[in-house]
Protein backbone atom coordinates (compact mmCIF):
# COMPACT_ATOMS: atom_id res chain seq x y z
CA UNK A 1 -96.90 31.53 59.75
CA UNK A 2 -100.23 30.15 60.10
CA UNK A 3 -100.74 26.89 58.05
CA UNK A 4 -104.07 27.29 55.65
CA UNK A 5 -107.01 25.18 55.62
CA UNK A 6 -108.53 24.20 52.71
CA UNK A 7 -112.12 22.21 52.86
CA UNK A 8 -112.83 20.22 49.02
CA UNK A 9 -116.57 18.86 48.68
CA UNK A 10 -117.61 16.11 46.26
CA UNK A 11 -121.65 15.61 46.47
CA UNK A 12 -121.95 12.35 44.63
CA UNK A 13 -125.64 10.83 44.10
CA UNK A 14 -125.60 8.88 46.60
CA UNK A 15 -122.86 9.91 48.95
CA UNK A 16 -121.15 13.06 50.21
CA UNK A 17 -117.51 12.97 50.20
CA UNK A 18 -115.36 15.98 51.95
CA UNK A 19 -111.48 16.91 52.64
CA UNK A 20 -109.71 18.86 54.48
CA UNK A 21 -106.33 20.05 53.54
CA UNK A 22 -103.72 21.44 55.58
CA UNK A 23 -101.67 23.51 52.74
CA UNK A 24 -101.00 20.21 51.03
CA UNK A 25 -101.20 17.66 53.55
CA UNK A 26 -104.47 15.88 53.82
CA UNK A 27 -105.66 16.53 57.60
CA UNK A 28 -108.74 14.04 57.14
CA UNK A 29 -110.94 12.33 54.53
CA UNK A 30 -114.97 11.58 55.14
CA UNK A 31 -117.53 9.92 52.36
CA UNK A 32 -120.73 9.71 54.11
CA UNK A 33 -123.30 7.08 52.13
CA UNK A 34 -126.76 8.30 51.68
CA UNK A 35 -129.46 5.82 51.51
CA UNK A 36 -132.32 6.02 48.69
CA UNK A 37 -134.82 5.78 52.02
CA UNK A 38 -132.79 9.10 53.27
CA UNK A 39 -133.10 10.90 49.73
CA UNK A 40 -136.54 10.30 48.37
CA UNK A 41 -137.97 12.68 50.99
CA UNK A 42 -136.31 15.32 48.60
CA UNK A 43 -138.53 16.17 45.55
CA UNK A 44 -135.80 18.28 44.03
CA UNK A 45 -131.66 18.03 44.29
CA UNK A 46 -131.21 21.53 45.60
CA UNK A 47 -133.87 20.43 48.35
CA UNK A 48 -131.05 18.21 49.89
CA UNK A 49 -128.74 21.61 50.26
CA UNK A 50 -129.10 22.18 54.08
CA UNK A 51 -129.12 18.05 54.63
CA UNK A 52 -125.51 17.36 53.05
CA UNK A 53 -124.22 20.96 54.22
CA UNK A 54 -125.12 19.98 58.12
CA UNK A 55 -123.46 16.65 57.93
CA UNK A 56 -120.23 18.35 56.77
CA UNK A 57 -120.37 21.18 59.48
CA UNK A 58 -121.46 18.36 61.28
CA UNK A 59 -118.18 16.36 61.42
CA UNK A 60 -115.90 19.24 61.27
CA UNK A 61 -117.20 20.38 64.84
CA UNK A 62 -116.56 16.95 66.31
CA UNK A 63 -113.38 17.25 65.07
CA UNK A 64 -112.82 20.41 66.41
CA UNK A 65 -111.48 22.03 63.89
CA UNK A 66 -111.05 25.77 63.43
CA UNK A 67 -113.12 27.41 60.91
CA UNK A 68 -111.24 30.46 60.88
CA UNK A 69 -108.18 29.12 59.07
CA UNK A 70 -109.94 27.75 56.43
CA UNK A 71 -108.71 29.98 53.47
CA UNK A 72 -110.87 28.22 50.67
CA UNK A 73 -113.67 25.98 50.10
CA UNK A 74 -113.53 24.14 47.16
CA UNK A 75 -117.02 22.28 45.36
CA UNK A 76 -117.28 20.32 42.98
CA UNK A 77 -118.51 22.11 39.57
CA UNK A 78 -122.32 20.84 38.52
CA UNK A 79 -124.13 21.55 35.54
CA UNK A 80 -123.79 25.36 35.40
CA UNK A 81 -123.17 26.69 31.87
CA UNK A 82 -120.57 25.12 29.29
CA UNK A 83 -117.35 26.40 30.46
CA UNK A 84 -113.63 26.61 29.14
CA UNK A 85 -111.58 24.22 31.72
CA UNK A 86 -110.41 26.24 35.27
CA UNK A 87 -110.83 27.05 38.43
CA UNK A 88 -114.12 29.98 39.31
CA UNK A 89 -115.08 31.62 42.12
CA UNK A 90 -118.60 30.64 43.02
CA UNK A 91 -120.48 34.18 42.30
CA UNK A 92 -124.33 35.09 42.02
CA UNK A 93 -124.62 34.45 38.90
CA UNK A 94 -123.42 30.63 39.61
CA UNK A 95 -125.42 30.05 42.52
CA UNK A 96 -128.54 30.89 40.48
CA UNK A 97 -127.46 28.58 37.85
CA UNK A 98 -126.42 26.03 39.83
CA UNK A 99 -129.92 26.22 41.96
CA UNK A 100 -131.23 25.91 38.46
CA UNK A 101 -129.65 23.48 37.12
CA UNK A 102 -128.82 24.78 33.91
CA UNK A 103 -127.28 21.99 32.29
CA UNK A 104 -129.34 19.45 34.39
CA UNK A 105 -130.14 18.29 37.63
CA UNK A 106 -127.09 16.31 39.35
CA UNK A 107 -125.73 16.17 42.97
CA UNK A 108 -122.94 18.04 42.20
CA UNK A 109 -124.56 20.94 41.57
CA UNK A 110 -124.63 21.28 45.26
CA UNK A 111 -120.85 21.50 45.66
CA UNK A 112 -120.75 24.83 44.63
CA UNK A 113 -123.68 25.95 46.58
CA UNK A 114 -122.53 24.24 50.04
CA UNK A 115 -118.81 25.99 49.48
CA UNK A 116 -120.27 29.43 49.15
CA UNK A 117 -122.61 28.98 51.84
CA UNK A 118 -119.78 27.80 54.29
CA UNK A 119 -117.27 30.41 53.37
CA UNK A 120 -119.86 33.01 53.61
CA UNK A 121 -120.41 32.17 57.12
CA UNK A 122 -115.99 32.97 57.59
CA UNK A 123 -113.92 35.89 57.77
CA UNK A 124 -111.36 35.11 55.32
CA UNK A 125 -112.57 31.87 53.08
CA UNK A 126 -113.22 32.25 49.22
CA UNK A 127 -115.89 29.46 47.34
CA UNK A 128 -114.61 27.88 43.97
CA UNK A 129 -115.42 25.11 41.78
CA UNK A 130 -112.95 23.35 39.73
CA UNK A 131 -113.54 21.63 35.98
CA UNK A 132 -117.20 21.03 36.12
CA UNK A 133 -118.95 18.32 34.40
CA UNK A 134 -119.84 20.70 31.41
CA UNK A 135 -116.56 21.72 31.10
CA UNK A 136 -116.23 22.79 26.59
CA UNK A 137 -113.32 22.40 24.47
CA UNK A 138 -115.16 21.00 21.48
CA UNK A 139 -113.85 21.49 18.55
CA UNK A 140 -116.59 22.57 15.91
CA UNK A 141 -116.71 19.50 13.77
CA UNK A 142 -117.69 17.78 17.16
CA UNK A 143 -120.52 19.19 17.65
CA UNK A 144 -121.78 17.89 14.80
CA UNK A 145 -124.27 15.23 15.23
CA UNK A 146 -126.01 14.49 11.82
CA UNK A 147 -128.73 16.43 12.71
CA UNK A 148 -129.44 20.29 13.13
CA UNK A 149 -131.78 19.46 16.09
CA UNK A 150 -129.48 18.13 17.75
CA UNK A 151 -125.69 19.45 18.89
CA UNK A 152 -123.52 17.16 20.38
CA UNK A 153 -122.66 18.35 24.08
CA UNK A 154 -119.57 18.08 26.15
CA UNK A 155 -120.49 16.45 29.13
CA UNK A 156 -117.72 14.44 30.81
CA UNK A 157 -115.18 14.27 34.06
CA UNK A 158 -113.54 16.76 33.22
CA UNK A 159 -111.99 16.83 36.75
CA UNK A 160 -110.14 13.81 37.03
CA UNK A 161 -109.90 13.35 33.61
CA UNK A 162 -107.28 16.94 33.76
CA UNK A 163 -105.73 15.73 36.81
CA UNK A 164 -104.38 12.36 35.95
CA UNK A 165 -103.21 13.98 32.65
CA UNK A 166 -101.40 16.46 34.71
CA UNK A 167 -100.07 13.68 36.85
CA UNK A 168 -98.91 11.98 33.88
CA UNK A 169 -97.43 15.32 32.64
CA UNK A 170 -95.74 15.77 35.90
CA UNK A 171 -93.99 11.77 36.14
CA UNK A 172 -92.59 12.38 32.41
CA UNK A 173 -91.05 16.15 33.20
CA UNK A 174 -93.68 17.56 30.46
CA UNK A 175 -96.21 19.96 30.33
CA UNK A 176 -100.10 18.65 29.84
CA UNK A 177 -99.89 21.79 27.46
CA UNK A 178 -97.58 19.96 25.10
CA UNK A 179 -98.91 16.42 25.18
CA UNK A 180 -102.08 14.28 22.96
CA UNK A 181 -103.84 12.15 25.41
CA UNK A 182 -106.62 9.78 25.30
CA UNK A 183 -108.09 9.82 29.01
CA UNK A 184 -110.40 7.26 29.75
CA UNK A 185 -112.74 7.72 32.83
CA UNK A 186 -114.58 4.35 33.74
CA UNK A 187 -117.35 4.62 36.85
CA UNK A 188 -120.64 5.05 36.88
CA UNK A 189 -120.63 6.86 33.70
CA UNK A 190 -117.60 6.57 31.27
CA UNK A 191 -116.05 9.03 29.18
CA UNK A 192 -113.57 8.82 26.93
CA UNK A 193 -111.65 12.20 25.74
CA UNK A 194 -109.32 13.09 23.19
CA UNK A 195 -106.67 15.80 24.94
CA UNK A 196 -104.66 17.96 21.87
CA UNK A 197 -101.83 20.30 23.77
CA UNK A 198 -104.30 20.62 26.87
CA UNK A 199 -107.75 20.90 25.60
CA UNK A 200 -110.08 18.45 25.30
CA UNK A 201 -111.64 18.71 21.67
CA UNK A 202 -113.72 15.62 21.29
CA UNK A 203 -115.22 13.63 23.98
CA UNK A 204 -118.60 11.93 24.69
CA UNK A 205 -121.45 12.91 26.18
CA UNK A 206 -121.14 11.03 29.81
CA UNK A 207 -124.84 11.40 31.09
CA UNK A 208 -126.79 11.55 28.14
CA UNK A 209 -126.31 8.61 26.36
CA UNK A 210 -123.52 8.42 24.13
CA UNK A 211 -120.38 6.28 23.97
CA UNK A 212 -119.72 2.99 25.88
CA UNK A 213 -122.47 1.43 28.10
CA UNK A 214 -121.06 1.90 32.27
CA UNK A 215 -122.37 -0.09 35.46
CA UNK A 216 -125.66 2.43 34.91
CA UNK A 217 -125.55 3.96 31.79
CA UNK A 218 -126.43 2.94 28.36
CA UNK A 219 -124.18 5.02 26.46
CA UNK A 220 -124.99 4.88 22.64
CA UNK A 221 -128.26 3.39 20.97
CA UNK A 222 -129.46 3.01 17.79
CA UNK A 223 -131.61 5.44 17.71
CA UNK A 224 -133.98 4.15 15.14
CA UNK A 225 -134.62 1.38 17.86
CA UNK A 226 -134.93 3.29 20.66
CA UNK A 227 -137.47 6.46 18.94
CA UNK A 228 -139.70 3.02 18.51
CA UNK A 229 -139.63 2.39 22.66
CA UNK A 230 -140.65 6.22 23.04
CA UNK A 231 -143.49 6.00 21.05
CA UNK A 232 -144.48 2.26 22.14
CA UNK A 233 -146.29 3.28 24.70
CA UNK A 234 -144.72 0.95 27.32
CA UNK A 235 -142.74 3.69 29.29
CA UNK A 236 -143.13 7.37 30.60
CA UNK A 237 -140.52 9.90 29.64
CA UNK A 238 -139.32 9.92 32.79
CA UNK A 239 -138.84 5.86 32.72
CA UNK A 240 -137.28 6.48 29.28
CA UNK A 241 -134.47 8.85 30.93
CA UNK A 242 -133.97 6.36 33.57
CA UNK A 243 -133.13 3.68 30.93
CA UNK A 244 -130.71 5.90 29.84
CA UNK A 245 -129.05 7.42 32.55
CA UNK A 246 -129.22 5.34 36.36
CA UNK A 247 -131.14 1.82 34.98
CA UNK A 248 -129.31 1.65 32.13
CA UNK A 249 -126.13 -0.35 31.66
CA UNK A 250 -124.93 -3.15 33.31
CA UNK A 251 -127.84 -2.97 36.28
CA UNK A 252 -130.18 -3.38 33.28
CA UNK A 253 -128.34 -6.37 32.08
CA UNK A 254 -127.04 -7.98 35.55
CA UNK A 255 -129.04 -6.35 38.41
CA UNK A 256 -125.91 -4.80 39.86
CA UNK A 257 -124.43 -1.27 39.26
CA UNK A 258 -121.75 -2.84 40.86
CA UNK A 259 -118.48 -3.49 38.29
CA UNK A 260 -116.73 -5.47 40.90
CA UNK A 261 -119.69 -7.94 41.40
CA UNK A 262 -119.65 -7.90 37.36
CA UNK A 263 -116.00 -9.34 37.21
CA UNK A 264 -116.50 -11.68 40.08
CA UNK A 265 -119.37 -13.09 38.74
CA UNK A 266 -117.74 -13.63 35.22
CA UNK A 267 -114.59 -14.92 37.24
CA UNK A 268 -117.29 -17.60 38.41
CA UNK A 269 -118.17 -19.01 35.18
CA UNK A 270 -121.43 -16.79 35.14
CA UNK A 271 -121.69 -16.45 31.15
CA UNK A 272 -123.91 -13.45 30.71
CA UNK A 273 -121.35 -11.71 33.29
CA UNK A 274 -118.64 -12.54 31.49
CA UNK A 275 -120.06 -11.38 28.19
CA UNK A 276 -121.31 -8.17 29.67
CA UNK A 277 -118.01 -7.77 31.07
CA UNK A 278 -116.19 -8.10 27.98
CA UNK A 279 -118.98 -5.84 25.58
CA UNK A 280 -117.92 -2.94 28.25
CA UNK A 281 -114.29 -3.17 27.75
CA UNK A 282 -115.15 -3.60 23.75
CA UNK A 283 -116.83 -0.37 23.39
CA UNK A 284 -114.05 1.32 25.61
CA UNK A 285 -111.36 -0.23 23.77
CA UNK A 286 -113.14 0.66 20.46
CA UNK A 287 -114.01 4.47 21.69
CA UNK A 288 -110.18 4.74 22.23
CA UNK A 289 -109.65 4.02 18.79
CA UNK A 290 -112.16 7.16 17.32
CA UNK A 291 -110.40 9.04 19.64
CA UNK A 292 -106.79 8.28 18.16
CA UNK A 293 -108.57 8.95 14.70
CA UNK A 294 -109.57 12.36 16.06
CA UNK A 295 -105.89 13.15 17.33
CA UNK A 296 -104.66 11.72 13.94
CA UNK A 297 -102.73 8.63 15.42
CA UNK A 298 -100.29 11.12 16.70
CA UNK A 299 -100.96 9.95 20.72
CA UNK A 300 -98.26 10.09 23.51
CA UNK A 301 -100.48 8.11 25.66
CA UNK A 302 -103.42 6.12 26.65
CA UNK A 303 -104.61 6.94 30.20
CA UNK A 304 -107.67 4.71 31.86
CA UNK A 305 -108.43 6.04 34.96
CA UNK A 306 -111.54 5.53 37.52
CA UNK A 307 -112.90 2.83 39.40
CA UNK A 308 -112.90 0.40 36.95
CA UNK A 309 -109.63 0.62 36.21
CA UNK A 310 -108.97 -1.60 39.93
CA UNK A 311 -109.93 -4.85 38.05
CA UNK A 312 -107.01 -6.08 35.66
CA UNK A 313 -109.17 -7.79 32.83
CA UNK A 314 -110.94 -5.15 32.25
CA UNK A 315 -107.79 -3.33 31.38
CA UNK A 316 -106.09 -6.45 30.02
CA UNK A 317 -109.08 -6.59 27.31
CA UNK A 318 -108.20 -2.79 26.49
CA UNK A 319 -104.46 -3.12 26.48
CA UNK A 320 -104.88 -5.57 23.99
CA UNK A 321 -107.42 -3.58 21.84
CA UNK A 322 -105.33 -0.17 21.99
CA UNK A 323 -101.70 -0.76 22.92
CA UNK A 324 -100.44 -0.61 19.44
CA UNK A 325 -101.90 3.29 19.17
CA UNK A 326 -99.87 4.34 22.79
CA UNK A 327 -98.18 3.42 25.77
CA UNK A 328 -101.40 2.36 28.16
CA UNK A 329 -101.30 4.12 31.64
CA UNK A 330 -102.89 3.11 34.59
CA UNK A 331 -104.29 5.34 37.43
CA UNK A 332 -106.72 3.49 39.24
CA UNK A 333 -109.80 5.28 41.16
CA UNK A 334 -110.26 9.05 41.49
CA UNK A 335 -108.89 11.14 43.45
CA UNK A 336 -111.20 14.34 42.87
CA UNK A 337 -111.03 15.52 46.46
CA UNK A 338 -107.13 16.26 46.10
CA UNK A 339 -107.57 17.71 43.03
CA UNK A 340 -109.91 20.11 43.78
CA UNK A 341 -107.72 21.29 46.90
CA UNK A 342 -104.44 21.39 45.14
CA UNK A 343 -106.37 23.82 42.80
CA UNK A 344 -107.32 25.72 45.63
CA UNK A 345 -103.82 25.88 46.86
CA UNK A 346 -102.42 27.21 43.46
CA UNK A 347 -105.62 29.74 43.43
CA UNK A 348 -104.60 30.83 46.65
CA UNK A 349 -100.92 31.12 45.91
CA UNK A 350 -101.65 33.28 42.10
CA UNK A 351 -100.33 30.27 40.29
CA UNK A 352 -103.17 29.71 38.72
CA UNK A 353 -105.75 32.66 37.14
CA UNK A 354 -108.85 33.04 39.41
CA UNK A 355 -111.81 32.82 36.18
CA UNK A 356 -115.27 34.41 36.51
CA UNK A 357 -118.16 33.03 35.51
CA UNK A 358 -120.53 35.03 33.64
């Protein structure tokens, strides 16, 4: 029997990160870092399609591999439409949204695009994307935001956030299906969802601004405050929604989007570190806790999960904040490449449905 190959693709804002996947055994692992020098010559994100998609094809010819038995490529999900959680075949209809942006412009709206392009090119590969960014389980008392001009958005990482809560499933002999979670996300952008018997019904807007401040983001401002910088006159919209979203955060506050330098520096007697440090595990701790309101107290666990989840007082600070709600768990980084190839795998296998996306 002829062992499949299955190729995952992360496209990250400033990096590229690809898989390959013998059934379930990892064959190799690549994140190529791409420079702001190497990106700027792109006006728009979809401009960068044939760049990212030749280093890929790029390093799996120098590896020699054999195209042929790769049985699925797998890309990240970008901002297409708001979508119930799953796994999608990468049809027309996607690729125009995702050239599009629909939901916004982000890197991994190439994913999708550079999996259907490379199994397009092979006898026998299908494209998917798995749990996309916009991935919507709101309930409708969350989309409530105060204001009829304004609905609150599910916009969060939807992909690890799942697979750690299936992982944690999995180590307890339980299905996700049957458990309350509180999943906590912490990179670049932080989100912090509230999982009732596998869907997540309340969650904060990751991108936008909303929730706790992250190495780039702002999160939540008072927005009385901040409708007086828009019309101050001091910054562009475009400067605005860079304050928000990328300058925003702890590189506003510090200079660094860089958590790790964060905790070192506090470790170092740097005050403003140390304070900065502690306000982000603060609003994390205290998001947790309007999370366990949402799920009525009843919570199996806590899960923090993502980068920052490596450096112990951050999650010290939270433990200490949350631990009488939940047991805390710890899964420390991401590992969004092997999810989105094990989801392949169960595609491929009909152990999972195969959704379309209309």
């Amino acid at each position: 029997m002829i062992k499949r190959l299955i190729l995952a693709i992360n496209p990250g804002s400033t990096s590229t990160k690809f898989s390959l996947f013998e059934e379930d055994k990892l064959v190799f692992e690549k994140t190529l870092r791409h420079s702001s020098e190497e990106l700027k010559r792109f006006e728009r994100i979809a401009d960068q399609f044939h760049f990212r998609k030749d280093l890929i094809m790029n390093e799996l010819s120098e590896r020699k591999i054999d195209l042929e038995k790769i049985a699925a490529v797998v890309g990240r999900g970008g901002l297409v439409k708001p979508i119930v959680s799953g796994i999608y075949r990468v049809n027309n209809k996607m690729k125009v949204d995702l050239t599009a942006g629909f939901s916004g412009q982000h890197a991994s709206n190439l994913g999708g695009l550079i999996a259907a392009d490379i199994a397009s090119s092979l006898c026998y590969a299908t494209a998917f994307i798995v749990d996309p960014v916009v991935v919507d389980e709101l309930q409708p008392i969350a989309r409530i935001s105060g204001n009829p001009e304004i609905e609150r958005k599910s916009i969060f990482h939807a992909l690890n956030q799942k697979a750690v809560s299936r992982l944690y499933a999995a180590s307890i002999n339980r299905k996700y299906e049957d458990l309350n979670l509180i999943v906590a996300h912490m990179g670049g952008g932080i989100s912090v969802g509230a999982h009732l018997k596998g869907k997540v019904i309340d969650v904060n807007n990751a991108l936008n601004g909303d929730g706790p401040f992250s190495p780039e983001r702002s999160g939540g401002l008072p927005s009385g405050q901040l409708a007086d910088l828009c019309f101050s006159g001091r910054f562009t919209h475009d400067q605005l929604k860079l304050m928000i979203t990328g300058k925003g955060g702890m590189v506003a506050y510090l200079g660094t989007n860089s958590f790790i330098d964060v905790c070192r520096l506090a470790e170092n007697a740097d005050e403003k570190a140390l304070l900065i440090r502690e306000a982000a595990s603060y609003q994390i701790g205290k998001e947790i806790g309007a999370m366990a309101a949402v799920l009525n107290g009843e919570v199996d666990a806590i899960i923090l999960t993502g980068g920052m989840a490596f450096e112990d007082a951050n999650i010290e600070s939270i433990k200490s904040m949350v631990s009488f709600i939940a047991d805390v768990i710890v899964y420390p980084g991401e590992d969004e490449l092997k999810a989105l190839a094990y989801n392949g795998l169960l595609a491929l296998d009909g152990k999972i449905e195969i959704k379309t996306y209309e």
